[in-house]
N, C-alpha and C. Protein backbone atom coordinates (compact mmCIF):
# COMPACT_ATOMS: atom_id res chain seq x y z
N UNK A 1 152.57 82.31 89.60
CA UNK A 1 152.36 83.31 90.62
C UNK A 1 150.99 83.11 91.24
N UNK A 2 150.98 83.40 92.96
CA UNK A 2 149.43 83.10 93.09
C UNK A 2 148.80 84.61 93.17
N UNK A 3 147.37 83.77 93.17
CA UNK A 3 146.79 85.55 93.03
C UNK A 3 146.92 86.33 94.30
N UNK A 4 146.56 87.68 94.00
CA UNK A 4 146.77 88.26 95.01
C UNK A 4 145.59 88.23 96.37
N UNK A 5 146.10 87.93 97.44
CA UNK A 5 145.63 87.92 98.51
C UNK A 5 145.79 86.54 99.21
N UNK A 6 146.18 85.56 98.39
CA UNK A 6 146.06 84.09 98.89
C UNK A 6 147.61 84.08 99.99
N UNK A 7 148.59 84.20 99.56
CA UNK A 7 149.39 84.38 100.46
C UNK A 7 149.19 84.69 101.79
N UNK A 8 148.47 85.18 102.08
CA UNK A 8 147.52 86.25 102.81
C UNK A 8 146.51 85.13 103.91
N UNK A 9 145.65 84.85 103.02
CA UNK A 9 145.27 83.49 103.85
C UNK A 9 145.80 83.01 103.99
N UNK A 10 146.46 81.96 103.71
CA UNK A 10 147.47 80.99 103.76
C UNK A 10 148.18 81.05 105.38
N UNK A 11 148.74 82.21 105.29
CA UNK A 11 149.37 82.88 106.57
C UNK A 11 148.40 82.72 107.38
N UNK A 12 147.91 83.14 107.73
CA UNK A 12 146.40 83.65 108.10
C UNK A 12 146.43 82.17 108.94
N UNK A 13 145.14 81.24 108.26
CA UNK A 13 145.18 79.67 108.64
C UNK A 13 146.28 79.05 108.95
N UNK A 14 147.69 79.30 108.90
CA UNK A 14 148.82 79.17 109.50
C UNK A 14 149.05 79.39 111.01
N UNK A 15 148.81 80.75 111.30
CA UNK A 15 148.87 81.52 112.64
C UNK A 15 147.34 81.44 113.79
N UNK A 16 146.55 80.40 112.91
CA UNK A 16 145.34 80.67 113.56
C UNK A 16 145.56 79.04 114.18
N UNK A 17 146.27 78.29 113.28
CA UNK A 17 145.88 77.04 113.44
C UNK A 17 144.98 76.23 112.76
N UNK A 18 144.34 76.79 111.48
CA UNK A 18 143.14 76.48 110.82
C UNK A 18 143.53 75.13 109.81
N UNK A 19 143.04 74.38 109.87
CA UNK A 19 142.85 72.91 109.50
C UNK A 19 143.05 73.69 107.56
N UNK A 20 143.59 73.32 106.04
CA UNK A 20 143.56 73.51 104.65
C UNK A 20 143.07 72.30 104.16
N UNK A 21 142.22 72.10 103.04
CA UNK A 21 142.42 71.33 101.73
C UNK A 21 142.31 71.78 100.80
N UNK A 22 142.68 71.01 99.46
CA UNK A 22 142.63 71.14 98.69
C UNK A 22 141.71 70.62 97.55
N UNK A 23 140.34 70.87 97.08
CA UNK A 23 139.61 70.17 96.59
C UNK A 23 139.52 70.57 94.77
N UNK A 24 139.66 69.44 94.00
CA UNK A 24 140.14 69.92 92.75
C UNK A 24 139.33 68.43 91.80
N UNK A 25 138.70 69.42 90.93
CA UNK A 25 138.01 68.19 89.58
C UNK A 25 139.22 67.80 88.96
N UNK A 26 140.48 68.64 88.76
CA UNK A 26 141.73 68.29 87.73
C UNK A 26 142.75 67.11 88.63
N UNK A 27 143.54 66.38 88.10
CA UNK A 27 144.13 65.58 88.38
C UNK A 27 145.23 65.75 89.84
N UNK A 28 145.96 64.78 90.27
CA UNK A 28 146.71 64.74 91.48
C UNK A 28 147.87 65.31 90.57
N UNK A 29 148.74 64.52 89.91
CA UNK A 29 149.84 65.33 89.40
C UNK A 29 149.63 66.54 89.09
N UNK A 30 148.23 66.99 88.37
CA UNK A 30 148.39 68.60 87.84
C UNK A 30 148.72 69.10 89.25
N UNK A 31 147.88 69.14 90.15
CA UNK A 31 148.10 69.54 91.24
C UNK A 31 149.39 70.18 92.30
N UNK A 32 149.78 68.48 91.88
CA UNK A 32 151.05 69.05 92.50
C UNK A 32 152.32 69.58 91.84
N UNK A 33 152.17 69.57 90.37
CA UNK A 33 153.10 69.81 89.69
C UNK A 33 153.17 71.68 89.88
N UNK A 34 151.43 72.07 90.23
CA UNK A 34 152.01 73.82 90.71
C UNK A 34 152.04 73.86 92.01
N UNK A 35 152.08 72.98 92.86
CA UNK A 35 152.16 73.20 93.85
C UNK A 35 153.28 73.68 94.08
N UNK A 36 153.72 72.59 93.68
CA UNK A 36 155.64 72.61 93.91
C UNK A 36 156.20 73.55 93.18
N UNK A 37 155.31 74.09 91.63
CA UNK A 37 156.12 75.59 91.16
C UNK A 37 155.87 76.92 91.85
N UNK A 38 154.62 76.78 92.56
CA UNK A 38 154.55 77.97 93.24
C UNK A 38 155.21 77.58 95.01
N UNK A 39 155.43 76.86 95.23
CA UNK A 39 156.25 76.76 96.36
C UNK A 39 155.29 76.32 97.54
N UNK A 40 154.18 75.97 97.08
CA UNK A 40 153.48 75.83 98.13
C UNK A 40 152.99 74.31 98.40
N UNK A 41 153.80 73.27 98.09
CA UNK A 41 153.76 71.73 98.37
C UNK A 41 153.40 71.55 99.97
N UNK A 42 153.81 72.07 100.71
CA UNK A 42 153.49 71.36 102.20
C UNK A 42 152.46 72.07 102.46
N UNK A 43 151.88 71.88 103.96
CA UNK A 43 151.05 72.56 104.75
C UNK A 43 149.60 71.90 104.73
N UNK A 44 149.50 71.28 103.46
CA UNK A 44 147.91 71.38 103.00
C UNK A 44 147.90 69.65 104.19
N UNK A 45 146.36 69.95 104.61
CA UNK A 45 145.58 68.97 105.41
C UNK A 45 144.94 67.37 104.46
N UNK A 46 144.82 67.90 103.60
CA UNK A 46 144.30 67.19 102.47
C UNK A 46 144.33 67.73 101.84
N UNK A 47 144.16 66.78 100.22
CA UNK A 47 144.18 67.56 98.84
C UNK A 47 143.53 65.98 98.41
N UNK A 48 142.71 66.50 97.55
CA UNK A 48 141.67 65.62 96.87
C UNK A 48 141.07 66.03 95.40
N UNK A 49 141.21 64.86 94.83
CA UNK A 49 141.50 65.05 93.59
C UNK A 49 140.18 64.22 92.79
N UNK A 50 139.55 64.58 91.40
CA UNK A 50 138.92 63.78 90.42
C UNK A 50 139.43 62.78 89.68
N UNK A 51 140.66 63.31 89.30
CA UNK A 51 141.54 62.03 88.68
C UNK A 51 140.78 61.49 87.81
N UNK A 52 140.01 62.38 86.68
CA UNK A 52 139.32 61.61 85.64
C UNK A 52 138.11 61.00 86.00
N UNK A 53 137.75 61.11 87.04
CA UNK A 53 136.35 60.31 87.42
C UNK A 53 135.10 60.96 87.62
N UNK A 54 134.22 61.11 87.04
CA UNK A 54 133.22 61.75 86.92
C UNK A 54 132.01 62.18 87.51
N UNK A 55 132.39 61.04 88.48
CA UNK A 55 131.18 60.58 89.59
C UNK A 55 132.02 61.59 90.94
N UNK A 56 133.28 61.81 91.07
CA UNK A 56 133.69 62.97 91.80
C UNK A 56 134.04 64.36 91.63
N UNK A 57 133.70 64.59 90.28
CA UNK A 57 134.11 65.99 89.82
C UNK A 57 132.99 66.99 89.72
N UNK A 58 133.18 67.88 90.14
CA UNK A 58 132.47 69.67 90.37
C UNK A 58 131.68 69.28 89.48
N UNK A 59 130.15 69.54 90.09
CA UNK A 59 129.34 69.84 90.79
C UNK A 59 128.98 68.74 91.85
N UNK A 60 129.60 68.02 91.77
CA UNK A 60 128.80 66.96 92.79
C UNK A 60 129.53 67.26 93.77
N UNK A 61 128.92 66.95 94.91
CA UNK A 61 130.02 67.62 96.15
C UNK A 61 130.92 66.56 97.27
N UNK A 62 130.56 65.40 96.26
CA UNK A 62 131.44 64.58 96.76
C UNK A 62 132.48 64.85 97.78
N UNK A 63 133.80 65.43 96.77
CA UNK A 63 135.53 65.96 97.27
C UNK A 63 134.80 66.39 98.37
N UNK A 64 133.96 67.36 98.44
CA UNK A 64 133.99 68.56 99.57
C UNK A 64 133.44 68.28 100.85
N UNK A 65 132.26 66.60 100.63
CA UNK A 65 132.34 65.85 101.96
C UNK A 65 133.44 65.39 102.76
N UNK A 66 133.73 64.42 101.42
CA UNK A 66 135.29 63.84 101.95
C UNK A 66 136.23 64.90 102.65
N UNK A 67 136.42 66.03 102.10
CA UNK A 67 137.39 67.04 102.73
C UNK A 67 136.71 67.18 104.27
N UNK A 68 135.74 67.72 104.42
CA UNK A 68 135.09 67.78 106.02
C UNK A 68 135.43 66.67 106.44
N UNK A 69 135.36 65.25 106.09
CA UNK A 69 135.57 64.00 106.84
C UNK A 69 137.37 64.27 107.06
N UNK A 70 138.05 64.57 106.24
CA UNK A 70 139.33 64.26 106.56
C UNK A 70 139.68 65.56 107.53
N UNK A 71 139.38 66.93 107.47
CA UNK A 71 139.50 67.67 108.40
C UNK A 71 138.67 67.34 109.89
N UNK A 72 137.96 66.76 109.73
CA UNK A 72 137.53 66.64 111.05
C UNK A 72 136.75 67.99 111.73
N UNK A 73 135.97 67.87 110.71
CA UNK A 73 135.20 69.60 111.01
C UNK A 73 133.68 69.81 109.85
N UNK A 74 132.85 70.18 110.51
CA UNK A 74 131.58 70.44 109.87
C UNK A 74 131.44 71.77 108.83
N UNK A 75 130.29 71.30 108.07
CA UNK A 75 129.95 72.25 106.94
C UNK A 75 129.98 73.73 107.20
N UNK A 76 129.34 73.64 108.73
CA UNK A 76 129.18 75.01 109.13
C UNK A 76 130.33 75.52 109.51
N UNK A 77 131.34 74.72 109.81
CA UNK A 77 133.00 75.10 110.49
C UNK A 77 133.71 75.65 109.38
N UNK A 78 133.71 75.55 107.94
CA UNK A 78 134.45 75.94 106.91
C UNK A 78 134.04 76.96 106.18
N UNK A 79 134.62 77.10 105.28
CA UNK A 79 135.08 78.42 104.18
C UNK A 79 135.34 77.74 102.71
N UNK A 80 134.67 77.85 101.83
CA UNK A 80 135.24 77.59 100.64
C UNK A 80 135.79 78.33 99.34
N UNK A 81 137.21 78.68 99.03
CA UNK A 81 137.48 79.84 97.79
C UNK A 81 137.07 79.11 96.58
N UNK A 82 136.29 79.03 95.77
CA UNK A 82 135.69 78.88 94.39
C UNK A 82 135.59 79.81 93.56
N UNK A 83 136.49 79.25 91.87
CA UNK A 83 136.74 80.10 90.75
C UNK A 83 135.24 79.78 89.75
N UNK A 84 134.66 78.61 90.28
CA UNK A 84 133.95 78.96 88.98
C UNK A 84 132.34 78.24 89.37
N UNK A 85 131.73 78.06 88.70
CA UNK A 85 130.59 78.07 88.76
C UNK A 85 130.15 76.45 89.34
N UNK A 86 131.00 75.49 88.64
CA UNK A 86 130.34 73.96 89.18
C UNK A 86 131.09 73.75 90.91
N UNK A 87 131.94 74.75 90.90
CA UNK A 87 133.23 74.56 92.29
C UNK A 87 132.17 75.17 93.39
N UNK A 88 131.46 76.59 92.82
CA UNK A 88 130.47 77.29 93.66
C UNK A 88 128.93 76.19 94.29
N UNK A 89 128.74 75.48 93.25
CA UNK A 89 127.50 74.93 93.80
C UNK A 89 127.98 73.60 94.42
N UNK A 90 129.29 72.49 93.95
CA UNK A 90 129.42 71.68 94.67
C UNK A 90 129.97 71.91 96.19
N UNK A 91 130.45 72.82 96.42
CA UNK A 91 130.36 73.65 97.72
C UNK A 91 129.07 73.93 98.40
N UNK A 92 128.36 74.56 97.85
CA UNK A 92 126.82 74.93 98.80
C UNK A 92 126.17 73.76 98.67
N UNK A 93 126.03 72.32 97.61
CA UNK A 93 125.80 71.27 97.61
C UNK A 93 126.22 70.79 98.96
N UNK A 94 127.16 70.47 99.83
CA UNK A 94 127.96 70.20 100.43
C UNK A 94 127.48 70.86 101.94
N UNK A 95 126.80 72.05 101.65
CA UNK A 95 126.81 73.24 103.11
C UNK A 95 127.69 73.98 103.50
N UNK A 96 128.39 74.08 102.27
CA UNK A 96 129.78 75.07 103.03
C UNK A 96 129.42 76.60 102.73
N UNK A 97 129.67 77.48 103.56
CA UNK A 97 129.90 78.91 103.06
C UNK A 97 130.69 79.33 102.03
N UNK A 98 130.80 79.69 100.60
CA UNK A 98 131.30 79.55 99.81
C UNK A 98 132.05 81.16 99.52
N UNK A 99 132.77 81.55 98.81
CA UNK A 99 133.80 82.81 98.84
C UNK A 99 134.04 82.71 97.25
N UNK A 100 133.11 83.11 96.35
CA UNK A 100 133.92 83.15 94.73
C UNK A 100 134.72 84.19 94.67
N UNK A 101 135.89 83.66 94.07
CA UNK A 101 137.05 84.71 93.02
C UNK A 101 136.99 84.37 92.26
N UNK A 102 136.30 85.13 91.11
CA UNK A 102 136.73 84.46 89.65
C UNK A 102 137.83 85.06 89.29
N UNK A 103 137.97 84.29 87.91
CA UNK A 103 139.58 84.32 87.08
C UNK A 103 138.97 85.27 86.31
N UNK A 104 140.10 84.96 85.18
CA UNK A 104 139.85 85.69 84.21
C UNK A 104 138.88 85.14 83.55
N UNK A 105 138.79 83.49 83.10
CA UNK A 105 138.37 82.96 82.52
C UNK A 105 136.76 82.26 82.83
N UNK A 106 136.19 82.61 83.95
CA UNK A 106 135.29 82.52 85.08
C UNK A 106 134.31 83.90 85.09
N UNK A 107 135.05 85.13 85.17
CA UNK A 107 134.69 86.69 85.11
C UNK A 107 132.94 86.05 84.94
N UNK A 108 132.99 86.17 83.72
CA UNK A 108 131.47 86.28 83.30
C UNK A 108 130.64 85.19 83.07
N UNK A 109 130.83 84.25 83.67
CA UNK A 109 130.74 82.84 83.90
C UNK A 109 129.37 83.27 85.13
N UNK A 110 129.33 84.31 86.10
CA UNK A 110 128.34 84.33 86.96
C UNK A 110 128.57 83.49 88.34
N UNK A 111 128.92 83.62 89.18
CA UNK A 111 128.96 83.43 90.62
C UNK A 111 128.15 83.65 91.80
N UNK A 112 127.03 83.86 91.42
CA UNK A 112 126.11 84.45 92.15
C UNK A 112 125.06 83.52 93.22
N UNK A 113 125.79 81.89 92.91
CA UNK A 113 124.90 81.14 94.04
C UNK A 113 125.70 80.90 95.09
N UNK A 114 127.52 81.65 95.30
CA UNK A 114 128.58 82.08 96.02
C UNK A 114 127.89 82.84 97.22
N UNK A 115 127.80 82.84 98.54
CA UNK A 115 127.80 83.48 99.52
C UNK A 115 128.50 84.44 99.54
N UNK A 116 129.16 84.63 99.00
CA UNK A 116 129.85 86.25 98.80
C UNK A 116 131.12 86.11 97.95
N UNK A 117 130.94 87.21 96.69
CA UNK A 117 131.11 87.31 95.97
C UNK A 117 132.38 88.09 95.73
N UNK A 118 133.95 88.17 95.40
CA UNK A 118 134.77 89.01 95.85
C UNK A 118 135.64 89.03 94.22
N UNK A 119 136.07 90.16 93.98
CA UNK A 119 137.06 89.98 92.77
C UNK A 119 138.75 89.75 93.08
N UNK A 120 138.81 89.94 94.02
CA UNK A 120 140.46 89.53 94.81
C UNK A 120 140.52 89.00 95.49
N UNK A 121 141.09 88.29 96.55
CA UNK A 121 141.37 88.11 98.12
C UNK A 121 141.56 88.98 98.79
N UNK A 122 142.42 89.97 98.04
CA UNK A 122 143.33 91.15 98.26
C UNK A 122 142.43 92.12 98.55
N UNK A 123 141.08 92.15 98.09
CA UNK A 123 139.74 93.32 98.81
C UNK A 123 139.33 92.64 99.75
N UNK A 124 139.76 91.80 100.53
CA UNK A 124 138.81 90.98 101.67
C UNK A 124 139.63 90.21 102.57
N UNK A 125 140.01 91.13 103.58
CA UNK A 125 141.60 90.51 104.64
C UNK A 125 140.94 89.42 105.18
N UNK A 126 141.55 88.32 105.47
CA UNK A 126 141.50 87.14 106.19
C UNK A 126 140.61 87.46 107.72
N UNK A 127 141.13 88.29 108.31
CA UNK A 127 140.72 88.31 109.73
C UNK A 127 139.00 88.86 109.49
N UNK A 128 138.77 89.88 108.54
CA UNK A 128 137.77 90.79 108.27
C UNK A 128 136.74 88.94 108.01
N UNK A 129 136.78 88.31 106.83
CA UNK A 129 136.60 87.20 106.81
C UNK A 129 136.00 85.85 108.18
N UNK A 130 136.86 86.00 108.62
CA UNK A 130 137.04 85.32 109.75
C UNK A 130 136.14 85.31 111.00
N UNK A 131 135.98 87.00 110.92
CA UNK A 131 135.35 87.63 112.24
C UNK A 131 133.93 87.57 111.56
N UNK A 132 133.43 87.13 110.59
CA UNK A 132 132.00 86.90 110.01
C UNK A 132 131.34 85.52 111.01
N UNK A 133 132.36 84.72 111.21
CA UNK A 133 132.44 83.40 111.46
C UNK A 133 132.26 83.25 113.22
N UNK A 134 132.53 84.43 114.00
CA UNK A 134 132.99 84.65 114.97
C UNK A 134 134.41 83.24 115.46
């Protein structure tokens, strides 16, 4: 199940036209193996993966260049949702505006070098979001 509010975006960057990736320290198969259980296999712009390699995995902000290079859009043009703490800084590493949700498992982990800090999606509508950005 995804959490609540992502559906939400999703739509959202759908109807706007907004460029997705997917940037992840865990492997390509994990990836897509929930992709495809939560139903959400297509759409994505990129999806970029660590695949065991160390020299690309959270904190370094490697993925999250590459993702701007494959979207075709600058640091200042994006949004990043980050669960946890190395996802939060290889993001602001990077220059992106960053958006933490932590998990459960994240909660007290501390998020606080996150540009804004949210416990749902679901407290923070897409457009409300958006219109920060003009």
């Amino acid at each position: 199940m995804l959490r609540p509010g992502i559906v939400d975006y999703i739509a959202a960057a759908e109807r706007r036209g907004l460029r997705r990736a997917i940037v992840s320290s865990s492997s390509r198969p994990w990836i897509d193996m929930h992709l495809k259980r939560l139903e959400q296999a297509v759409g994505w712009d990129a999806i970029l993966t660590a695949d065991h390699d160390p020299r690309r995995a959270k904190p370094n902000a490697t993925m999250y260049l590459e993702a701007l290079g494959l979207l075709g859009v600058g640091a200042g043009e994006a949004v990043v949702f980050e669960d946890s703490p190395n996802g939060v800084r290889a993001a602001k590493a990077a220059g992106i505006f960053v958006v933490a949700v932590p998990n459960a498992v994240t909660r007290d982990f501390g998020l606080d070098e996150a540009d804004l800090v949210v416990e749902s999606l679901a407290t923070l509508p897409p457009d409300e979001l958006l219109a920060r950005f003009g």
